[in-house]
C-alpha atoms as a PDB file:
ATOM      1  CA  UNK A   1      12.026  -8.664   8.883  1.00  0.00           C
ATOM      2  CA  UNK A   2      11.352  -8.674  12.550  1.00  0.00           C
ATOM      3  CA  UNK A   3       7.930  -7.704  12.044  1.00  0.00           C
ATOM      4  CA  UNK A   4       6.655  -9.890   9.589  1.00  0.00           C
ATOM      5  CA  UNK A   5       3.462 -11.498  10.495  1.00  0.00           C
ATOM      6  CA  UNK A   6       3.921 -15.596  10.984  1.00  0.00           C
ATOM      7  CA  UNK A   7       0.426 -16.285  10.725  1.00  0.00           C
ATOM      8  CA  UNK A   8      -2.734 -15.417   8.840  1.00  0.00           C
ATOM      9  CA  UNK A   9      -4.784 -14.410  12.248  1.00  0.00           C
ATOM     10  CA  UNK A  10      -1.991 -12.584  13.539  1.00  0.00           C
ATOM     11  CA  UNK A  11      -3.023  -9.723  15.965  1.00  0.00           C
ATOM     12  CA  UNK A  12      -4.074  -6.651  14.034  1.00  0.00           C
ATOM     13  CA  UNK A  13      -1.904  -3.356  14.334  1.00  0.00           C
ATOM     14  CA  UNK A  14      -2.897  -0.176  15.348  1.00  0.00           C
ATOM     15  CA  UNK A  15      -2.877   2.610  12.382  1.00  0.00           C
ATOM     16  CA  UNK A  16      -2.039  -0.232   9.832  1.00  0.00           C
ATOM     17  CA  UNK A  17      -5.682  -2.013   9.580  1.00  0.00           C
ATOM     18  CA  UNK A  18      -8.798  -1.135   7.399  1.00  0.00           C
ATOM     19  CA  UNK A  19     -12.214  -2.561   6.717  1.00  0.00           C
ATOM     20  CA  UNK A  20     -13.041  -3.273   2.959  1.00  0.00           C
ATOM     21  CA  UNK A  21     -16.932  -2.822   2.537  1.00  0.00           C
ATOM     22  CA  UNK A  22     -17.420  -4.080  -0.537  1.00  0.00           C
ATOM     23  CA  UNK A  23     -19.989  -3.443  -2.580  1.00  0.00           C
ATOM     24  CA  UNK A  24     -23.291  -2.836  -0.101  1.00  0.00           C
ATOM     25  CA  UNK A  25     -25.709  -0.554  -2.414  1.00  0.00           C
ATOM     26  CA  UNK A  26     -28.782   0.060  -2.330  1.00  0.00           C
ATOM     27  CA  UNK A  27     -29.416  -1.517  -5.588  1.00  0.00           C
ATOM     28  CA  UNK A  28     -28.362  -4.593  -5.224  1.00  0.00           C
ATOM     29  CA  UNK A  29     -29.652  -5.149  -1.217  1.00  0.00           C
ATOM     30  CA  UNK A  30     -32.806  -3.406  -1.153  1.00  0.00           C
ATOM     31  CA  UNK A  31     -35.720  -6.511  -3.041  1.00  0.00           C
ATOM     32  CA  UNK A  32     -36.838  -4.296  -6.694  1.00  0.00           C
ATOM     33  CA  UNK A  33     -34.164  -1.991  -6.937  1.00  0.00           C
ATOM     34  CA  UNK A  34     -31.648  -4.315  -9.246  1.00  0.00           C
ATOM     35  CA  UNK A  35     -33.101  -3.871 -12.965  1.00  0.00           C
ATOM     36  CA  UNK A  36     -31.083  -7.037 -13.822  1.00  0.00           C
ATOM     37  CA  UNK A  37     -32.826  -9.461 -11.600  1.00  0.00           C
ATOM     38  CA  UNK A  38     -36.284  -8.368 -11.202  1.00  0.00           C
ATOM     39  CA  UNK A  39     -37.609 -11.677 -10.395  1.00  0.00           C
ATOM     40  CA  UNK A  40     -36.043 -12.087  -6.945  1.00  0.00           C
ATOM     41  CA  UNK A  41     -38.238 -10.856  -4.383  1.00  0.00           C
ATOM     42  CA  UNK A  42     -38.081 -10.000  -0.464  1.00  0.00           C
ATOM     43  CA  UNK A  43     -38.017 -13.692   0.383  1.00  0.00           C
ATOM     44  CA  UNK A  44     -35.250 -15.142  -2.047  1.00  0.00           C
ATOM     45  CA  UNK A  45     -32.243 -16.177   0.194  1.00  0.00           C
ATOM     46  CA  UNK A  46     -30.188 -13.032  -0.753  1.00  0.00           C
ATOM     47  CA  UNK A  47     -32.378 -10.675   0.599  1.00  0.00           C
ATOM     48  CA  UNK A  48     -32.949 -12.264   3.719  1.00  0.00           C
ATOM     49  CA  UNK A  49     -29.511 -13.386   4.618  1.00  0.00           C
ATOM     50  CA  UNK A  50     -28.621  -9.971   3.782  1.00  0.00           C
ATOM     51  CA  UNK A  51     -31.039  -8.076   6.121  1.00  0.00           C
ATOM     52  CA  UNK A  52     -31.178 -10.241   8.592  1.00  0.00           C
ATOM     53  CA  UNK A  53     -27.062 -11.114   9.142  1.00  0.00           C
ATOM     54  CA  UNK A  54     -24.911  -9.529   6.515  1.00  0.00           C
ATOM     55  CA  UNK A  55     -25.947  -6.250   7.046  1.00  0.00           C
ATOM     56  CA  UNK A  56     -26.523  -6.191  10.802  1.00  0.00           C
ATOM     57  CA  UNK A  57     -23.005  -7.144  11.385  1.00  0.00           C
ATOM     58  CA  UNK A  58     -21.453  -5.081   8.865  1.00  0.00           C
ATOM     59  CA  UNK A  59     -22.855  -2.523  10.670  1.00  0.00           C
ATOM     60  CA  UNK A  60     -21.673  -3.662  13.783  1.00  0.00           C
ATOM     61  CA  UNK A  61     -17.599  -4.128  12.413  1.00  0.00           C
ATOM     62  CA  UNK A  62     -17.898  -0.579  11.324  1.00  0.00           C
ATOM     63  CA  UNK A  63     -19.254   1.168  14.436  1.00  0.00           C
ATOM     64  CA  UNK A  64     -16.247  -0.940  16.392  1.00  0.00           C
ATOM     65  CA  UNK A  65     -13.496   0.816  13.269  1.00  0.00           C
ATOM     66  CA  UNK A  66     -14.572   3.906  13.831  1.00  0.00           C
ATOM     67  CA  UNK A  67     -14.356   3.612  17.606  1.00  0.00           C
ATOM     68  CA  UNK A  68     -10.919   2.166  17.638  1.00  0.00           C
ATOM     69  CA  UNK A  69      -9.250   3.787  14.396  1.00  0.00           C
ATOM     70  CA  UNK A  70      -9.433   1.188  12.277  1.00  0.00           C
ATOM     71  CA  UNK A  71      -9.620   3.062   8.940  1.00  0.00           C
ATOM     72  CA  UNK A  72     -12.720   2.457   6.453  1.00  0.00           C
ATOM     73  CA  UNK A  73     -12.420   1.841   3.079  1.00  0.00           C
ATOM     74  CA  UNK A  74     -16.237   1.603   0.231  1.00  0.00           C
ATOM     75  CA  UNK A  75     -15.846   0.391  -2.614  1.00  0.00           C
ATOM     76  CA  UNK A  76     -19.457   0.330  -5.049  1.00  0.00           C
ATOM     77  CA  UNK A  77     -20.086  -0.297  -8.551  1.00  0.00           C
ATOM     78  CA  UNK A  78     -20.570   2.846 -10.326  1.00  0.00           C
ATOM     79  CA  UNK A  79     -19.425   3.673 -13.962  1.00  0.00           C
ATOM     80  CA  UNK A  80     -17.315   6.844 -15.034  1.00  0.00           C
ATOM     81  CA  UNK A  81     -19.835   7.760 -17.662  1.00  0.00           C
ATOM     82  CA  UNK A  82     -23.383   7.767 -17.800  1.00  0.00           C
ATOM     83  CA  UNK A  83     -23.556   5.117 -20.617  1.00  0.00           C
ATOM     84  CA  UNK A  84     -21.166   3.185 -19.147  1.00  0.00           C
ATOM     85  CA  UNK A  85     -18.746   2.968 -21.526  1.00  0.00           C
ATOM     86  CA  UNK A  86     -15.740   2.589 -19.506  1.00  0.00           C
ATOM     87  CA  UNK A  87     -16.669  -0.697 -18.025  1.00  0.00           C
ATOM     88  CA  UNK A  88     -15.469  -3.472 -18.086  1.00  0.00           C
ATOM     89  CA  UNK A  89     -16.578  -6.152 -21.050  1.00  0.00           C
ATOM     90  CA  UNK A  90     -17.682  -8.438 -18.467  1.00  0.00           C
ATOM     91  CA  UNK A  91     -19.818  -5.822 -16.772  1.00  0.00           C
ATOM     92  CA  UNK A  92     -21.151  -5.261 -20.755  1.00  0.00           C
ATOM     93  CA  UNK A  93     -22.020  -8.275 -21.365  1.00  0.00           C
ATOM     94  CA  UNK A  94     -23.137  -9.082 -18.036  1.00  0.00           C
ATOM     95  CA  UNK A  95     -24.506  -6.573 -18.305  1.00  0.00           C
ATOM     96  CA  UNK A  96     -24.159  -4.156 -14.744  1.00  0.00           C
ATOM     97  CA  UNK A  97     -23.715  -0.210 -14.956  1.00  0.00           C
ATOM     98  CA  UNK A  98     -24.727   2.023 -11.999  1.00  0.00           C
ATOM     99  CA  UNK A  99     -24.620   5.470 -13.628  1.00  0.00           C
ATOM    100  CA  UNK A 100     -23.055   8.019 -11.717  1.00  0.00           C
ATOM    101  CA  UNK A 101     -25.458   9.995  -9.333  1.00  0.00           C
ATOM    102  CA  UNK A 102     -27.787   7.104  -9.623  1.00  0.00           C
ATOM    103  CA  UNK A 103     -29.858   7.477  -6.184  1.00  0.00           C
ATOM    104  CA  UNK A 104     -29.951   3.284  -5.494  1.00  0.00           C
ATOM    105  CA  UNK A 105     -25.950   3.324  -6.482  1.00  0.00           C
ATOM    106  CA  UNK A 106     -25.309   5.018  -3.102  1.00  0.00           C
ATOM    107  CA  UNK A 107     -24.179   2.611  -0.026  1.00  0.00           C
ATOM    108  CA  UNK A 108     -27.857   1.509   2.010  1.00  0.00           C
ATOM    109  CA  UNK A 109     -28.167   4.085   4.952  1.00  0.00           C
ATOM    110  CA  UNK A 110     -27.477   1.150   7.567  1.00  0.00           C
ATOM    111  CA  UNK A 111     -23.816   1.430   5.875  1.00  0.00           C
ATOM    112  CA  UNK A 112     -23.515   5.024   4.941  1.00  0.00           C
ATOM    113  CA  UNK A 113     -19.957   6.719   4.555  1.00  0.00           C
ATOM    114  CA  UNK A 114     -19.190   9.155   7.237  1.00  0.00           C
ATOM    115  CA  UNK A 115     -17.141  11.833   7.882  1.00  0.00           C
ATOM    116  CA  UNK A 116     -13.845  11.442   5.242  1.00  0.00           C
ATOM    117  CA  UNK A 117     -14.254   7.628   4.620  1.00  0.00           C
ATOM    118  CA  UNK A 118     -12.901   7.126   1.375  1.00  0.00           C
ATOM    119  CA  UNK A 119     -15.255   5.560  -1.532  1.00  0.00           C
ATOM    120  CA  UNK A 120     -14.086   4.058  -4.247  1.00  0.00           C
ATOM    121  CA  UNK A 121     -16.268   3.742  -7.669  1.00  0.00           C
ATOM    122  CA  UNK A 122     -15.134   0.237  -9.601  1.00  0.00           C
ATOM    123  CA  UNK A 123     -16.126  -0.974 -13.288  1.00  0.00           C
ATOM    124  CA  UNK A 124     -15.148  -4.301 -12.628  1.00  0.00           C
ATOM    125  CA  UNK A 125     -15.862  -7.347 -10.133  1.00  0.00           C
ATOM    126  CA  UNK A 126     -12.158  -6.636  -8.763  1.00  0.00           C
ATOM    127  CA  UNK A 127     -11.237  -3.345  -6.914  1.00  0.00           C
ATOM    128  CA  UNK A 128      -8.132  -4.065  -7.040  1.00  0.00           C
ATOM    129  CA  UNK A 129      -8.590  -4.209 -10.897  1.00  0.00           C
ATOM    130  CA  UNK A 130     -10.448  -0.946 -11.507  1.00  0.00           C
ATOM    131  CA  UNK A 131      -9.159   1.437  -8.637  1.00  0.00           C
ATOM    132  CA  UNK A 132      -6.152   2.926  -7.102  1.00  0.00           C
ATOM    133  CA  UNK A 133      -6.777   0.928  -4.042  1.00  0.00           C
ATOM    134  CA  UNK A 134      -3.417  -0.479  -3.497  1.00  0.00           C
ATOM    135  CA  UNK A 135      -2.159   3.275  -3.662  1.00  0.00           C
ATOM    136  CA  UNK A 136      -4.469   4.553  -1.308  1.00  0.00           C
ATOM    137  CA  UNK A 137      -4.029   1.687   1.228  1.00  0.00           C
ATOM    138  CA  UNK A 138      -0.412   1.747   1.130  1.00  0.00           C
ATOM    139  CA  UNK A 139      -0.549   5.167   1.450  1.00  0.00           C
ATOM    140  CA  UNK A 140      -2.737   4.863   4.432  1.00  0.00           C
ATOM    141  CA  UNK A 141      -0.193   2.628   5.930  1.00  0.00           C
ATOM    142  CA  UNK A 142      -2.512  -0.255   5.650  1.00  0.00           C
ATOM    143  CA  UNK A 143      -1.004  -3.932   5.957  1.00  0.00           C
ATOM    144  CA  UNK A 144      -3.956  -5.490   7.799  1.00  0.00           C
ATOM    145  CA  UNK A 145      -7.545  -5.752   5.372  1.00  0.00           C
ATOM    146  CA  UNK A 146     -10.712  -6.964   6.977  1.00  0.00           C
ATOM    147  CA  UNK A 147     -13.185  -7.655   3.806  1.00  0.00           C
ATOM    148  CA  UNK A 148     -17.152  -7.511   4.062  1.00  0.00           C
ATOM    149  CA  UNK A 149     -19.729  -7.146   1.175  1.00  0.00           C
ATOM    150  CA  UNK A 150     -21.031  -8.446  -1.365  1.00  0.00           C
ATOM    151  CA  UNK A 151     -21.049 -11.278  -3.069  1.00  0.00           C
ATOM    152  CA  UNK A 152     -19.073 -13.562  -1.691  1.00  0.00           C
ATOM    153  CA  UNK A 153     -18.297 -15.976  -4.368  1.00  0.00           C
ATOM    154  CA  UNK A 154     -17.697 -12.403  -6.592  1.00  0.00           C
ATOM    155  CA  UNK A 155     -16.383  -9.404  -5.773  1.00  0.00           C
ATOM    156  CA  UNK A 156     -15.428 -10.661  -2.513  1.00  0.00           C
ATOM    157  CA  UNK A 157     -13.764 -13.247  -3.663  1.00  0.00           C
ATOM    158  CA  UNK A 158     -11.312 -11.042  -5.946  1.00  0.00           C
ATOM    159  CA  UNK A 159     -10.858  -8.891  -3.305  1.00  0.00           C
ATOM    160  CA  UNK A 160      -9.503 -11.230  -0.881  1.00  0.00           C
ATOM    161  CA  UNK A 161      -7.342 -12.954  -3.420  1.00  0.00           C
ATOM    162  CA  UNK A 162      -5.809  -9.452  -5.043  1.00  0.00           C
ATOM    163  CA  UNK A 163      -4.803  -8.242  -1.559  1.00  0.00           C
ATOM    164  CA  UNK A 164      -3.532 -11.035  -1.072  1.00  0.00           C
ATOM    165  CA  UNK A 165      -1.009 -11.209  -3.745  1.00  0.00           C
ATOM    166  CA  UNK A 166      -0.562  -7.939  -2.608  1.00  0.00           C
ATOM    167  CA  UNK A 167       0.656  -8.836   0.542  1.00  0.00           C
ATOM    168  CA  UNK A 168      -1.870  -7.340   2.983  1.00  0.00           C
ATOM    169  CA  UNK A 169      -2.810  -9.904   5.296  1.00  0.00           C
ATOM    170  CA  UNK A 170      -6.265 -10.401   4.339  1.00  0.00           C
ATOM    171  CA  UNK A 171      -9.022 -11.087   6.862  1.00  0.00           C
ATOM    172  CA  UNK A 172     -12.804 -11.931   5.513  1.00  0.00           C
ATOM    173  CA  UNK A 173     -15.485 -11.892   8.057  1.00  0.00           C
ATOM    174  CA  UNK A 174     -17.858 -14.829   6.867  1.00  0.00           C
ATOM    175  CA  UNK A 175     -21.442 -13.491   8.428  1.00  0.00           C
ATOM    176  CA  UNK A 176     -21.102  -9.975   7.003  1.00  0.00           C
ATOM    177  CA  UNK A 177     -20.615 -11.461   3.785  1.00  0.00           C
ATOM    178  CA  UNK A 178     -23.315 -13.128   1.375  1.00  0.00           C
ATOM    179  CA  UNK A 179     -23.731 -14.193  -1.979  1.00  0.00           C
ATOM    180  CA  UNK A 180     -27.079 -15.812  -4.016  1.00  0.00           C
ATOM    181  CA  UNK A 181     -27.183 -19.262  -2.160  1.00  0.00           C
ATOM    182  CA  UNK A 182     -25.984 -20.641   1.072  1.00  0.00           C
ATOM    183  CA  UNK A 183     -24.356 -23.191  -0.863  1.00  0.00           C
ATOM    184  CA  UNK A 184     -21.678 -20.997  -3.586  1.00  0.00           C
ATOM    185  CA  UNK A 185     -21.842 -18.979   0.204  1.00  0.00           C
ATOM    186  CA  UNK A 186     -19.699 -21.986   2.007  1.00  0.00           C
ATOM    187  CA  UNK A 187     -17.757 -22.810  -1.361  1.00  0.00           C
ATOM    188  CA  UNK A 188     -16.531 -19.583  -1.915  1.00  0.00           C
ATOM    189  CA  UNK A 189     -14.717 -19.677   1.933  1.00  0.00           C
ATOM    190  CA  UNK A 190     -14.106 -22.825   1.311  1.00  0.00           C
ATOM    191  CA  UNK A 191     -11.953 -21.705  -2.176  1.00  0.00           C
ATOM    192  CA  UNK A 192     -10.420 -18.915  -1.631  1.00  0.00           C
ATOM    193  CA  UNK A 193      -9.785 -19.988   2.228  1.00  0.00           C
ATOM    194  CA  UNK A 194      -5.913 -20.218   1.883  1.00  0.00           C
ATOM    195  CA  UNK A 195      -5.511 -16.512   1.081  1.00  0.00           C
ATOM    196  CA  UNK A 196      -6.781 -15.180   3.821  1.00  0.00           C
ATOM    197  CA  UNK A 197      -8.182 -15.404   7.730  1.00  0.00           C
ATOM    198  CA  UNK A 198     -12.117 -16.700   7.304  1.00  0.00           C
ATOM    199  CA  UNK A 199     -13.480 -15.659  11.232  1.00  0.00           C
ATOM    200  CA  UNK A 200     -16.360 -14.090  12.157  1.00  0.00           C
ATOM    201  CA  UNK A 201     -18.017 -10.485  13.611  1.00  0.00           C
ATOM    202  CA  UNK A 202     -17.671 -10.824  17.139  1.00  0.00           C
ATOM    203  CA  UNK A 203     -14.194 -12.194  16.877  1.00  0.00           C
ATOM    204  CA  UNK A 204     -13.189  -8.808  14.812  1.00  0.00           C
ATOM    205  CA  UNK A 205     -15.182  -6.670  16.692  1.00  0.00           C
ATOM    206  CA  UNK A 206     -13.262  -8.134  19.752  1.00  0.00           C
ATOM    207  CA  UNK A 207      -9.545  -7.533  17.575  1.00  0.00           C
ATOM    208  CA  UNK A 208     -10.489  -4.264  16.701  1.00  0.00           C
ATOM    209  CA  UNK A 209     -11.382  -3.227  20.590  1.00  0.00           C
ATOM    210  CA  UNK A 210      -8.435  -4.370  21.982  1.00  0.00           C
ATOM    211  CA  UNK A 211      -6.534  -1.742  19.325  1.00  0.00           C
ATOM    212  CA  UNK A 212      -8.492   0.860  21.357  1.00  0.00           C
ATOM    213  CA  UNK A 213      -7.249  -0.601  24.539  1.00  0.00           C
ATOM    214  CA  UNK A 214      -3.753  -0.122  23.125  1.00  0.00           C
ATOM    215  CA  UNK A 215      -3.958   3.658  22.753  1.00  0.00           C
END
């Protein structure tokens, strides 16, 4: 095909790219609200690489999408039922379940749906596992996926790799991702590297604007 992209950065199109936020809740970025790790406070790594650079520039990619319509995809861990039944066995024996209507299950404020932006509940590290996001996105016309979240060396990971062999051309913006360490941080880009684009927030934000210049 004469329009088949011959390189991982190619140039993203206009009305065929979406963001991927992946996983930023208020229960698993805000220090106290994650029942399953109680122990790590305000100053463990995660919670300061997330406040201080994950977040910030998530925030960032997304005001620059909505400016230049680049669609906006959330996904968030939330169970069907309230005793989580439909999850996953490794979410069981993990064990994670976000009820639904649980307040911290909702996306932190900083990254807050708007308007229509689509949100996807999952019951498994891998949306692509759990949802009808492949449906949606090709139905959306989406070839080109830029992936942030949470965590990297997680559901990031899967979600990179299942678009992948999906064949979206997969972009994953390194500082507005994070995951429990700097170290399983660098491995994780390092690993799953040769499925996607690994750039960073300014060089996005500066893709995404010159889709607006294109209108």
């Amino acid at each position: 095909m004469s329009d088949q992209p011959s390189r991982r950065d190619a140039a993203f199109r206009k009305g065929e790219t979406a963001v991927l936020v992946v996983d930023m809740q208020i229960i698993w970025l805000e220090p106290g609200a994650d029942p399953f790790h109680p122990e790590h406070g305000p100053d463990h790594y995660f919670y300061r690489q997330t406040a201080s650079t994950t977040i910030p520039n998530a925030q960032r990619i997304l005001k620059a999408a909505r400016a230049n319509g680049v669609e906006v995809v959330h996904t968030i861990i939330q169970s069907l039922t309230e005793d989580g039944r439909d999850r996953s066995l490794d979410h069981k024996l993990t064990p994670i379940h976000v009820p639904p209507g649980l307040p911290v299950g909702r996306p932190v404020a900083a990254l807050a749906p708007l308007g229509d932006e689509i949100v996807l509940p999952k019951t498994s590290s891998g949306v692509f596992n759990s949802t009808n996001i492949d449906y949606v996105l090709k139905n959306l016309g989406i070839r080109y996926l830029i992936v942030v979240g949470v965590m990297t060396d997680q559901c990031v990971d899967m979600a990179v790799r299942d678009a992948a062999d999906r064949s979206y051309l997969v972009t994953c913006v390194a500082d507005a991702c994070a995951t429990a360490s700097r170290e399983r941080h660098e491995a994780a880009l390092k690993a799953f590297g040769g499925y996607c684009w690994v750039t960073d927030t300014d060089t996005v934000i500066a893709r995404m604007e010159a889709l607006g210049k294109d209108a």
